[in-house]
PDB file of N, CA and C in Angstrom:
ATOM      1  N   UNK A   1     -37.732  33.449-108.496  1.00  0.00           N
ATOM      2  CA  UNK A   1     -36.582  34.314-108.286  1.00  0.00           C
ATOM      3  C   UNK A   1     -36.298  34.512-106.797  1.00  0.00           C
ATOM      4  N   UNK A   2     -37.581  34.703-105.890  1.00  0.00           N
ATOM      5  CA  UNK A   2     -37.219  34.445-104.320  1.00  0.00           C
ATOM      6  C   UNK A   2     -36.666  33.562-104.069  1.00  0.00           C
ATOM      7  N   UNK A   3     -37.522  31.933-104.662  1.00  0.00           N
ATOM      8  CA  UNK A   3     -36.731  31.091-103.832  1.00  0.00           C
ATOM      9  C   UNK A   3     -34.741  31.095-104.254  1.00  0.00           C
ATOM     10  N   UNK A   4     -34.523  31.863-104.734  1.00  0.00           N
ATOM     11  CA  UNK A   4     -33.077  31.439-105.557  1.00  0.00           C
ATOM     12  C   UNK A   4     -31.925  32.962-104.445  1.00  0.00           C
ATOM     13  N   UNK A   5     -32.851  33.893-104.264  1.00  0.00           N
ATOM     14  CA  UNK A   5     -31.948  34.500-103.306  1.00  0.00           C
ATOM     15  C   UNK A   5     -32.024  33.939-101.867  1.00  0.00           C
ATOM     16  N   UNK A   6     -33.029  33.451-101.775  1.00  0.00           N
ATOM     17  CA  UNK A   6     -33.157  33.029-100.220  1.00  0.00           C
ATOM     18  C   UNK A   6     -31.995  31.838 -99.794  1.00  0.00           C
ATOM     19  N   UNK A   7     -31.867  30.911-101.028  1.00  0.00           N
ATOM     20  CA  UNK A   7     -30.940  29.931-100.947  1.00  0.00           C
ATOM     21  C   UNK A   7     -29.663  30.329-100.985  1.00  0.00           C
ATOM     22  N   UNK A   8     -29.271  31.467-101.623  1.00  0.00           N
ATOM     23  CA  UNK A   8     -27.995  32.439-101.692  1.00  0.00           C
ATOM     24  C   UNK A   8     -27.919  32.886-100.357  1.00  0.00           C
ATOM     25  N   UNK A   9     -29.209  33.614 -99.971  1.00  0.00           N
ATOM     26  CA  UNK A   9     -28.841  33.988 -98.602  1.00  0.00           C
ATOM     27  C   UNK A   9     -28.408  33.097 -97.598  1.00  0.00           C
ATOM     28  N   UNK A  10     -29.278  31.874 -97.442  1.00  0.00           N
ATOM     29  CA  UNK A  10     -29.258  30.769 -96.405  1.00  0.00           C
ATOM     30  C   UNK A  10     -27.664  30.396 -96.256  1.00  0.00           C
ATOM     31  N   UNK A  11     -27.356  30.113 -97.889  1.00  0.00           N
ATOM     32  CA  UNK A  11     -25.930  29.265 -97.868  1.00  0.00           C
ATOM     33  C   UNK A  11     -24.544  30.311 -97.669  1.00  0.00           C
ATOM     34  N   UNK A  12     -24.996  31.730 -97.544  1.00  0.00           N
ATOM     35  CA  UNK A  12     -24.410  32.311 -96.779  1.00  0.00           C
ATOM     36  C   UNK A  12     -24.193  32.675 -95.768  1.00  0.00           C
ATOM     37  N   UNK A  13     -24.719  32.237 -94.899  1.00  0.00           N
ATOM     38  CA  UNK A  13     -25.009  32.401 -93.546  1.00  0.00           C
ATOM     39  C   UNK A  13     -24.520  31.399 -92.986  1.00  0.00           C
ATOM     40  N   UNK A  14     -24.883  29.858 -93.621  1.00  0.00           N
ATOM     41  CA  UNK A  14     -23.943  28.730 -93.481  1.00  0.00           C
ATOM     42  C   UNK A  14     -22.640  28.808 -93.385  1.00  0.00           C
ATOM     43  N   UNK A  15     -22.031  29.396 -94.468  1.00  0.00           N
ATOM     44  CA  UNK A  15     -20.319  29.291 -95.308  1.00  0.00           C
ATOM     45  C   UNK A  15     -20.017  30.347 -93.367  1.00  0.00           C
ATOM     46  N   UNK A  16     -20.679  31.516 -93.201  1.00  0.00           N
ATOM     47  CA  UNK A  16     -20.608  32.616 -92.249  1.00  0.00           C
ATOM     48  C   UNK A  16     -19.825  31.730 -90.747  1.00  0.00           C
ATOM     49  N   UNK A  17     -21.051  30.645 -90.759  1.00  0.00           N
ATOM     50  CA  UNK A  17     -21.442  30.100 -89.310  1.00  0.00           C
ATOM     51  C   UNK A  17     -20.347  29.760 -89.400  1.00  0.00           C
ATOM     52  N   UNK A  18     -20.180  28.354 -90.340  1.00  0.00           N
ATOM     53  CA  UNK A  18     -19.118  27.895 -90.911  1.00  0.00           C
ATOM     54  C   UNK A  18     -17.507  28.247 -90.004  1.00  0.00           C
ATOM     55  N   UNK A  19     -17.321  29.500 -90.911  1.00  0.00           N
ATOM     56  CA  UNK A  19     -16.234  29.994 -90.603  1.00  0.00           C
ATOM     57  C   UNK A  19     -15.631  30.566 -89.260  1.00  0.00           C
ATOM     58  N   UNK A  20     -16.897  30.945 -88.608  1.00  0.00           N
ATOM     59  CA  UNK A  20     -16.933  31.746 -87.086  1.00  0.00           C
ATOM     60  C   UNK A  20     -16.229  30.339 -86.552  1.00  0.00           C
ATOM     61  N   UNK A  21     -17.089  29.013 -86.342  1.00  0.00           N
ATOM     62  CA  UNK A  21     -16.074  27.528 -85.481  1.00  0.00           C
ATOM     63  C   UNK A  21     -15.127  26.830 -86.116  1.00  0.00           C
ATOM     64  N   UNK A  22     -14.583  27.781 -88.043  1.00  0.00           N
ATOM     65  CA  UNK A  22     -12.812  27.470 -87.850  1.00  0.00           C
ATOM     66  C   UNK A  22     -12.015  28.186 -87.230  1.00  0.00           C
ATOM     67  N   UNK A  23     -12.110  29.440 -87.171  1.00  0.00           N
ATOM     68  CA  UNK A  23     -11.346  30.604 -86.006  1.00  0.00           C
ATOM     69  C   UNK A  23     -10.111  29.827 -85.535  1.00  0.00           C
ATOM     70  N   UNK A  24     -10.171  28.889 -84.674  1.00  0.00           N
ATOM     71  CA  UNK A  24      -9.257  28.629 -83.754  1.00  0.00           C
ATOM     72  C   UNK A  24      -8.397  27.364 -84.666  1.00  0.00           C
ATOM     73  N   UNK A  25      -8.705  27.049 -85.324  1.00  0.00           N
ATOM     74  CA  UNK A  25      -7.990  26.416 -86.491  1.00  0.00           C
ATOM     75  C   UNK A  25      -7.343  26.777 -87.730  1.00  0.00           C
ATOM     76  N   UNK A  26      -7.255  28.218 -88.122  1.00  0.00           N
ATOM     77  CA  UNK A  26      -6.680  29.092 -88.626  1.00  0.00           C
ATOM     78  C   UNK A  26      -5.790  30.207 -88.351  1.00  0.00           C
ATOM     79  N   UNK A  27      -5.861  30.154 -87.051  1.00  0.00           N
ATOM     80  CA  UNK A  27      -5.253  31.103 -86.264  1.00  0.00           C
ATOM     81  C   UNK A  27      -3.621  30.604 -86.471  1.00  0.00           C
ATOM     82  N   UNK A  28      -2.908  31.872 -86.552  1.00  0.00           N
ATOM     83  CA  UNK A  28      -1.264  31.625 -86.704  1.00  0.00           C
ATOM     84  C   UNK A  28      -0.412  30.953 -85.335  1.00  0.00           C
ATOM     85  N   UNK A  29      -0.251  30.745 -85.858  1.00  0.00           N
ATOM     86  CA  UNK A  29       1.023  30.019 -84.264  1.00  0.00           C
ATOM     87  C   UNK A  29       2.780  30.261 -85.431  1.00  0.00           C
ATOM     88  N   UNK A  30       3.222  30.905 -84.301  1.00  0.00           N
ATOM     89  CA  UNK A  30       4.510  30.851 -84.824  1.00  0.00           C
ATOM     90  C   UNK A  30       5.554  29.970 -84.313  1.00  0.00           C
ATOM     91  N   UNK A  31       6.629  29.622 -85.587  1.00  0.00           N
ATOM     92  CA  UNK A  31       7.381  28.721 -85.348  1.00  0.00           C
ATOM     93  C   UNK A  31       8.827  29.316 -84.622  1.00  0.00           C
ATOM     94  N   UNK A  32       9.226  28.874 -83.300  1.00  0.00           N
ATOM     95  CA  UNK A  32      10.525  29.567 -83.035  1.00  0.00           C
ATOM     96  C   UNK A  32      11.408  28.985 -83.478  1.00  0.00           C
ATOM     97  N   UNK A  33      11.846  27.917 -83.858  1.00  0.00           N
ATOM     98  CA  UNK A  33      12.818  27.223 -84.128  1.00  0.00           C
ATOM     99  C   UNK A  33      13.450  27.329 -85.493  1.00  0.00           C
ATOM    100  N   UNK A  34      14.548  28.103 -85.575  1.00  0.00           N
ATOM    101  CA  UNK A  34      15.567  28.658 -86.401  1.00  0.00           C
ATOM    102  C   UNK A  34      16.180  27.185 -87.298  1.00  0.00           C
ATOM    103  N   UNK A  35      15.256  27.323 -88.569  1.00  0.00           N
ATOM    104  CA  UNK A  35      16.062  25.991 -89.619  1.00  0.00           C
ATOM    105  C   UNK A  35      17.546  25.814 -89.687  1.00  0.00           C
ATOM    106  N   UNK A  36      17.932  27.648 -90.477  1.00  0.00           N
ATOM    107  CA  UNK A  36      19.049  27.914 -90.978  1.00  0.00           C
ATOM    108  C   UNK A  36      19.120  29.508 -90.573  1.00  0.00           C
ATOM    109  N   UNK A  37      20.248  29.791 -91.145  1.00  0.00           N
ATOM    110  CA  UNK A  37      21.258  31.110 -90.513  1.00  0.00           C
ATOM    111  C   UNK A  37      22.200  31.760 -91.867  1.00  0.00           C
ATOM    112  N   UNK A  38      22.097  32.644 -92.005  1.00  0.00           N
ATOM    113  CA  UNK A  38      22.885  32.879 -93.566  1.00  0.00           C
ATOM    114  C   UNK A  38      23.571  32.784 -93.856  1.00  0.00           C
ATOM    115  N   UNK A  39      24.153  32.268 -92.345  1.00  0.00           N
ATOM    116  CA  UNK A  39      25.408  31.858 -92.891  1.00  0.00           C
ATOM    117  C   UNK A  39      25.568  30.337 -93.340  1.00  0.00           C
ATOM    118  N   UNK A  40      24.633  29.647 -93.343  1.00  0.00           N
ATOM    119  CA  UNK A  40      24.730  28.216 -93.586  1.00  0.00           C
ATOM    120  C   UNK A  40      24.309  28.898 -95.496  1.00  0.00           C
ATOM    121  N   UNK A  41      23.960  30.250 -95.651  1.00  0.00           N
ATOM    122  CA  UNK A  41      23.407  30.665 -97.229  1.00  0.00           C
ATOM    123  C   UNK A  41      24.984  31.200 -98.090  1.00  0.00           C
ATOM    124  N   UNK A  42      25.600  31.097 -96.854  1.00  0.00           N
ATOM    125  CA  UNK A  42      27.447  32.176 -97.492  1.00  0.00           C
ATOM    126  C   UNK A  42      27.374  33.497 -97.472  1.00  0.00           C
ATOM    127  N   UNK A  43      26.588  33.599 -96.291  1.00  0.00           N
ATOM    128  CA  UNK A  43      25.927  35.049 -96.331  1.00  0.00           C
ATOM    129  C   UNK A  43      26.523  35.617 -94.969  1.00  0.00           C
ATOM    130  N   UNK A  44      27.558  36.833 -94.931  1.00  0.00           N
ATOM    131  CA  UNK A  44      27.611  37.528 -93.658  1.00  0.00           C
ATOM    132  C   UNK A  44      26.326  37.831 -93.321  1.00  0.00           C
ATOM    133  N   UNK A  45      26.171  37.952 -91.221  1.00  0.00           N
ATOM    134  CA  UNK A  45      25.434  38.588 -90.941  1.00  0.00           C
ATOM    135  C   UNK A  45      25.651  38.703 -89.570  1.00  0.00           C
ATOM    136  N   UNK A  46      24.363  39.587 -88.970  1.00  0.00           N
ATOM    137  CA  UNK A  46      24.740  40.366 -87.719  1.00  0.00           C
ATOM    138  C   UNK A  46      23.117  39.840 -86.417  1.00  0.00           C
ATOM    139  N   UNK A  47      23.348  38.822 -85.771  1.00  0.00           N
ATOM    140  CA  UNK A  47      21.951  38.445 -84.834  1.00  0.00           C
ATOM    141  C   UNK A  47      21.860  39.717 -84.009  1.00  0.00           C
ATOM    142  N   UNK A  48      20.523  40.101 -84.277  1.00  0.00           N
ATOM    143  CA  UNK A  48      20.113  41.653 -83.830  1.00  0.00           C
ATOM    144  C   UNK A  48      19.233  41.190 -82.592  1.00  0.00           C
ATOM    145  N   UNK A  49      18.776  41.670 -81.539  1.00  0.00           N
ATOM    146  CA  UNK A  49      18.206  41.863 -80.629  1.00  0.00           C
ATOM    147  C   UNK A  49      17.643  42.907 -80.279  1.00  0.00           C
ATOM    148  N   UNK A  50      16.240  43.548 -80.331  1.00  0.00           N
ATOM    149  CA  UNK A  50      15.743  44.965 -79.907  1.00  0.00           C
ATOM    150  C   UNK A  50      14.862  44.335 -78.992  1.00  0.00           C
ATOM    151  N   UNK A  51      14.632  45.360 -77.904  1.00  0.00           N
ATOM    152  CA  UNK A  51      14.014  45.339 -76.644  1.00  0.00           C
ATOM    153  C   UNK A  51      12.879  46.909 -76.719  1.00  0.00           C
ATOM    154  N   UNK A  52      11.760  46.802 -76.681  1.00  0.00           N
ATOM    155  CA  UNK A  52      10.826  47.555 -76.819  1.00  0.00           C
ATOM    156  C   UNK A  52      10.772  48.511 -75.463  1.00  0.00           C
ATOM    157  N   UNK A  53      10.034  49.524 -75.137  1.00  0.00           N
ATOM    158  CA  UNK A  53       9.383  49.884 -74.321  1.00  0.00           C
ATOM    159  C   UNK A  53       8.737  48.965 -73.297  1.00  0.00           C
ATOM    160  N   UNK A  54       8.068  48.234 -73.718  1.00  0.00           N
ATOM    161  CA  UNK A  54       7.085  47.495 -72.851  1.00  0.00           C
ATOM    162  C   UNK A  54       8.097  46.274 -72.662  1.00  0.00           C
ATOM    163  N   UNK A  55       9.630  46.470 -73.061  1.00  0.00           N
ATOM    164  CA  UNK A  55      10.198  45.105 -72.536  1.00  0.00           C
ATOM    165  C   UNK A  55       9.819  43.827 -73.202  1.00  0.00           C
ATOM    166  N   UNK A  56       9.495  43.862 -74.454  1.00  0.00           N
ATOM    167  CA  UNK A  56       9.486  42.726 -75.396  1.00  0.00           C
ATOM    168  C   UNK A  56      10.659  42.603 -76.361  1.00  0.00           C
ATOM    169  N   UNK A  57      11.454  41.558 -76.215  1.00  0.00           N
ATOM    170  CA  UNK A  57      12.403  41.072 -77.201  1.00  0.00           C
ATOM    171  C   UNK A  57      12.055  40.897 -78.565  1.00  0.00           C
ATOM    172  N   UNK A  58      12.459  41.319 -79.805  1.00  0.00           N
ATOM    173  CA  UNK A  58      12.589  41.419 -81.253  1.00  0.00           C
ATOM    174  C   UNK A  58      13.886  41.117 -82.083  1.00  0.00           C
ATOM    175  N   UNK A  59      13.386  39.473 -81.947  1.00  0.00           N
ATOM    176  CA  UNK A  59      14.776  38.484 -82.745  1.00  0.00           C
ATOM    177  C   UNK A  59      15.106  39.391 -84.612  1.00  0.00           C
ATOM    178  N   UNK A  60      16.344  39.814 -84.924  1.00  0.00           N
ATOM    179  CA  UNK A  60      16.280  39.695 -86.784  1.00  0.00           C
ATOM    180  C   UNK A  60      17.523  39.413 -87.054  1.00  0.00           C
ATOM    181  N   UNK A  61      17.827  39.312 -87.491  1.00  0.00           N
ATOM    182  CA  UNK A  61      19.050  39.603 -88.544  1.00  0.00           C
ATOM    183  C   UNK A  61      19.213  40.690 -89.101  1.00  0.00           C
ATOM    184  N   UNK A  62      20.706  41.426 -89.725  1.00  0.00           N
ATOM    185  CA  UNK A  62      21.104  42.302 -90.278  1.00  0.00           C
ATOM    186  C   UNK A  62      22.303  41.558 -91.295  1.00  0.00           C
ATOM    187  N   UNK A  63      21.818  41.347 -92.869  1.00  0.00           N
ATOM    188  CA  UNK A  63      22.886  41.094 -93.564  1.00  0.00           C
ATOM    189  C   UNK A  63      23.459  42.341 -94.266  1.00  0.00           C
ATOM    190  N   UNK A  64      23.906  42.573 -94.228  1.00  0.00           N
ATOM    191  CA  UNK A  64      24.951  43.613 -94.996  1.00  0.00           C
ATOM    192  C   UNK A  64      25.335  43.557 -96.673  1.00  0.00           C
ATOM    193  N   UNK A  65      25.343  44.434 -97.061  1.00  0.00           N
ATOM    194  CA  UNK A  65      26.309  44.421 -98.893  1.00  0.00           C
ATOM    195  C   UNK A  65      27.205  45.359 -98.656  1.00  0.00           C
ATOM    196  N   UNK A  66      28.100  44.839 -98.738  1.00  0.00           N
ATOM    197  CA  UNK A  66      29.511  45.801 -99.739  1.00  0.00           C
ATOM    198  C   UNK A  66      29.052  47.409-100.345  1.00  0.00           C
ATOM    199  N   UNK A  67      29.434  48.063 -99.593  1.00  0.00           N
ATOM    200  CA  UNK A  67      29.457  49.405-100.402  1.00  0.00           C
ATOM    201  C   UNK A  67      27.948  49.135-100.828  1.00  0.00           C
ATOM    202  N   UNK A  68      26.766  49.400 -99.594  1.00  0.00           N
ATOM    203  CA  UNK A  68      25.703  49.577-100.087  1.00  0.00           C
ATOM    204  C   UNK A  68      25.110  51.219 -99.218  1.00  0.00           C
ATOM    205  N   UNK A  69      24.442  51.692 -99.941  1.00  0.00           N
ATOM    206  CA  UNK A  69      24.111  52.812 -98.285  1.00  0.00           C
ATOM    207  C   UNK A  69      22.590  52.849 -98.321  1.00  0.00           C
ATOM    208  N   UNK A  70      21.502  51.480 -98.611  1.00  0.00           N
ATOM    209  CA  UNK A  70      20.570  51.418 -98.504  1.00  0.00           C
ATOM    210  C   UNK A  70      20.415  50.269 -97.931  1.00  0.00           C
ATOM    211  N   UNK A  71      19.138  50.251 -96.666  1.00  0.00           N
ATOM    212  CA  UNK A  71      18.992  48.990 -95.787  1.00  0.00           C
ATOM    213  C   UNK A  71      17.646  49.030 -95.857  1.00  0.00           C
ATOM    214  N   UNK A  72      17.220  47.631 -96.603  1.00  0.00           N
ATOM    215  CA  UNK A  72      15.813  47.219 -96.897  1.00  0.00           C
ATOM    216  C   UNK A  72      15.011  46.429 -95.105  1.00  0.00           C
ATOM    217  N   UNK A  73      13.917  47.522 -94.590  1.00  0.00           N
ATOM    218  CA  UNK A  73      13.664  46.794 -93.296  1.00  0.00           C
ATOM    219  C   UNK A  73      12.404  45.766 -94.016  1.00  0.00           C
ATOM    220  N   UNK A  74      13.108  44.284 -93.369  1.00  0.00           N
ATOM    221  CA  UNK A  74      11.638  43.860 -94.042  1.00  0.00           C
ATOM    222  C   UNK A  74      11.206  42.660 -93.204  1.00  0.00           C
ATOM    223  N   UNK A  75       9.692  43.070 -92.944  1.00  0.00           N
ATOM    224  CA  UNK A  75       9.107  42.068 -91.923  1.00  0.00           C
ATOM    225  C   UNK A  75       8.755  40.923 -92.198  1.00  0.00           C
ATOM    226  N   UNK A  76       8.966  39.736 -91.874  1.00  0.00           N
ATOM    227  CA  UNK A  76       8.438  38.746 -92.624  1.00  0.00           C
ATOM    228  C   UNK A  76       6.915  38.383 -92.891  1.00  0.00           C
ATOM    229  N   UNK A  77       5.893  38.751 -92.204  1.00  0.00           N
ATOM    230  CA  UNK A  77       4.852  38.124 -91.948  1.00  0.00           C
ATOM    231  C   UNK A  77       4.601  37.298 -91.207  1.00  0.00           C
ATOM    232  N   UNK A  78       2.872  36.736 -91.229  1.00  0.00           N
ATOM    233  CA  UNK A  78       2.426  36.148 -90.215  1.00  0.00           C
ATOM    234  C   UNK A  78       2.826  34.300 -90.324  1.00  0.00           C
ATOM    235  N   UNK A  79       3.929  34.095 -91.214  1.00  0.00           N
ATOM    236  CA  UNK A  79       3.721  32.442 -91.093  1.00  0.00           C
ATOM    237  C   UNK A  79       5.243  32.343 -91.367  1.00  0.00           C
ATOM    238  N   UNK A  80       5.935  31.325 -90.505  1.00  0.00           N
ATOM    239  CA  UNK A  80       7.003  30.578 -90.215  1.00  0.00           C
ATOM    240  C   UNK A  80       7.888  32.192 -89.517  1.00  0.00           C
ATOM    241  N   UNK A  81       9.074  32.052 -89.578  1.00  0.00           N
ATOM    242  CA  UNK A  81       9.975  33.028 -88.980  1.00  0.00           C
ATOM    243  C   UNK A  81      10.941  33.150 -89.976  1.00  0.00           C
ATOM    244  N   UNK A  82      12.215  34.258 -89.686  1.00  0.00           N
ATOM    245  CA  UNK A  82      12.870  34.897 -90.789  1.00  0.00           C
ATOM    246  C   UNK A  82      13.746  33.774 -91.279  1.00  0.00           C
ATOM    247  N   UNK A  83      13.894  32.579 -90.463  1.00  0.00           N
ATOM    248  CA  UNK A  83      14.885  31.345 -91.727  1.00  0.00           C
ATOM    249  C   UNK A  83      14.051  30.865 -92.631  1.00  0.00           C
ATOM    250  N   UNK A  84      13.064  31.028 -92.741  1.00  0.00           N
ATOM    251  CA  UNK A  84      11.769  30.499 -93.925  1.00  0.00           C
ATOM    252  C   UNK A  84      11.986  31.586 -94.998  1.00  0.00           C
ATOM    253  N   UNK A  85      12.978  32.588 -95.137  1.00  0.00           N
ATOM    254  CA  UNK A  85      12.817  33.562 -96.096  1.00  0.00           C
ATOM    255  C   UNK A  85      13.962  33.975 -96.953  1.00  0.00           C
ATOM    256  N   UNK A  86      14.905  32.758 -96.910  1.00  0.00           N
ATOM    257  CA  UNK A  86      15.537  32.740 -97.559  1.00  0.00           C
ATOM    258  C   UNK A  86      15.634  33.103 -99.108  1.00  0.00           C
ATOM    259  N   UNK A  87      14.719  32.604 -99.663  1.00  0.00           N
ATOM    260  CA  UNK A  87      14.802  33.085-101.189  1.00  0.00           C
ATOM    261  C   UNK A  87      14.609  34.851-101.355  1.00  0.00           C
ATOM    262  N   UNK A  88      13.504  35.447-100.522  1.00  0.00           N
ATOM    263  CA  UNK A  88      13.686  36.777 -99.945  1.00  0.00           C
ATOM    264  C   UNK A  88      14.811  37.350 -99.764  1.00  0.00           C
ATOM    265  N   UNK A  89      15.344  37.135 -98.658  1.00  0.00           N
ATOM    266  CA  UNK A  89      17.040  37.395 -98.647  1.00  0.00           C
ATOM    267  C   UNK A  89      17.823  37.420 -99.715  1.00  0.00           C
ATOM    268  N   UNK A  90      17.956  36.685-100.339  1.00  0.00           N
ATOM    269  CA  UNK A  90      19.106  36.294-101.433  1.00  0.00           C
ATOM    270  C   UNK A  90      19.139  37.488-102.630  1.00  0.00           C
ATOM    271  N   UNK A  91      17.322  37.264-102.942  1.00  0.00           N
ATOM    272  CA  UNK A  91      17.307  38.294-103.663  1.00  0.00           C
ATOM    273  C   UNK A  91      17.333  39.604-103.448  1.00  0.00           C
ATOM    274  N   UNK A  92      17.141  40.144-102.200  1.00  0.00           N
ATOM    275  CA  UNK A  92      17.668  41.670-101.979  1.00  0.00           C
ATOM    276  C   UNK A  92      18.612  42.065-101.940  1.00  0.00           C
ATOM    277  N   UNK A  93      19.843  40.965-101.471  1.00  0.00           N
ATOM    278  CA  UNK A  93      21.398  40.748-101.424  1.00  0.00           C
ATOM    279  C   UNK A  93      21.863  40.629-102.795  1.00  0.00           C
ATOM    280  N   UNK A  94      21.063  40.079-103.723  1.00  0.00           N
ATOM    281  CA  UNK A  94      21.549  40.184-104.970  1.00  0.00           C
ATOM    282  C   UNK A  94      21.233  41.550-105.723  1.00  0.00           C
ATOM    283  N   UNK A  95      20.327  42.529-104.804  1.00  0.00           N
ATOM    284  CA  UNK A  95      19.579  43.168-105.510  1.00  0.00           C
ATOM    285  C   UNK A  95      20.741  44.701-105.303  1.00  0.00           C
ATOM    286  N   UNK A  96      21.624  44.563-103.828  1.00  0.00           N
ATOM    287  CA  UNK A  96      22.486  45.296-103.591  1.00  0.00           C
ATOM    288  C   UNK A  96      22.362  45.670-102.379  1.00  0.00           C
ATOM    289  N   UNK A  97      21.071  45.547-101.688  1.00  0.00           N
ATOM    290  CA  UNK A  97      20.644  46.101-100.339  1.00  0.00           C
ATOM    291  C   UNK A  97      20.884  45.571 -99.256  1.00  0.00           C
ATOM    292  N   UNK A  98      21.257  45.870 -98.453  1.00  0.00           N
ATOM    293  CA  UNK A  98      21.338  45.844 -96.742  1.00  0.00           C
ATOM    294  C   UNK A  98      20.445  45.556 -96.457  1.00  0.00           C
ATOM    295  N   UNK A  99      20.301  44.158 -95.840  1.00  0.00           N
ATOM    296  CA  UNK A  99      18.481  43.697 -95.206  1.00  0.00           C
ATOM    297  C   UNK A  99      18.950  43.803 -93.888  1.00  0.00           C
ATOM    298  N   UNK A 100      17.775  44.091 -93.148  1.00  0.00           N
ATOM    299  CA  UNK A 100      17.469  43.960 -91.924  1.00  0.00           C
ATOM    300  C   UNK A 100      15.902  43.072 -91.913  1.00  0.00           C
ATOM    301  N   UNK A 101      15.782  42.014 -91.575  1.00  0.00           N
ATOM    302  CA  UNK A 101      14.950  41.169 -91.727  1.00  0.00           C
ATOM    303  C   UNK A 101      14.779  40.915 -89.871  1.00  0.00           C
ATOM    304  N   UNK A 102      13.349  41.258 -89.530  1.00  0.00           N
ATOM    305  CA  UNK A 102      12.649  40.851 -88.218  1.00  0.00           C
ATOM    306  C   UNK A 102      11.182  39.813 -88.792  1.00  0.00           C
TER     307      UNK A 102
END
């Protein structure tokens, strides 16, 4: 029964090591380069620009609905940028809401 945790332990420590020298091969890199635009979707919209405190630029979009008075803020996450989120979009626009997508 020792030898069977010790090998559990060992090969965890492995998978551990393992993972510590993928780090830099998993790490996100973002893509800047804009596929599409909503409006290439038939979609009004508004290229937003916010400027922080510390003077950092914050690219999004603002699509709009018709007689909506709710605006869904929604961040995309850590992989590709907001033209990768199209199916996202569509459906909140279908859903009735005002996106603001950064």
């Amino acid at each position: 029964m020792i030898s069977y945790v010790i090998i559990v332990v060992l090969g965890l420590l492995l998978l551990n090591v393992w993972m510590y020298f993928q780090q830099p091969r998993i790490i996100f890199y973002p893509v800047r380069e804009l596929y599409q635009t909503p409006a290439d979707w038939n979609l009004d919209y508004e290229d937003v620009t916010l400027t922080t405190a510390d003077n950092v630029q914050l690219h999004g979009w603002y699509i709009p609905q018709q007689q909506s008075k709710q605006v869904l803020l929604f961040f995309h996450g850590n992989a590709g940028n907001i033209s990768h989120r199209r199916d996202s979009i569509e459906l909140f626009h279908r859903l009735g809401l005002n996106v603001f997508i950064n």
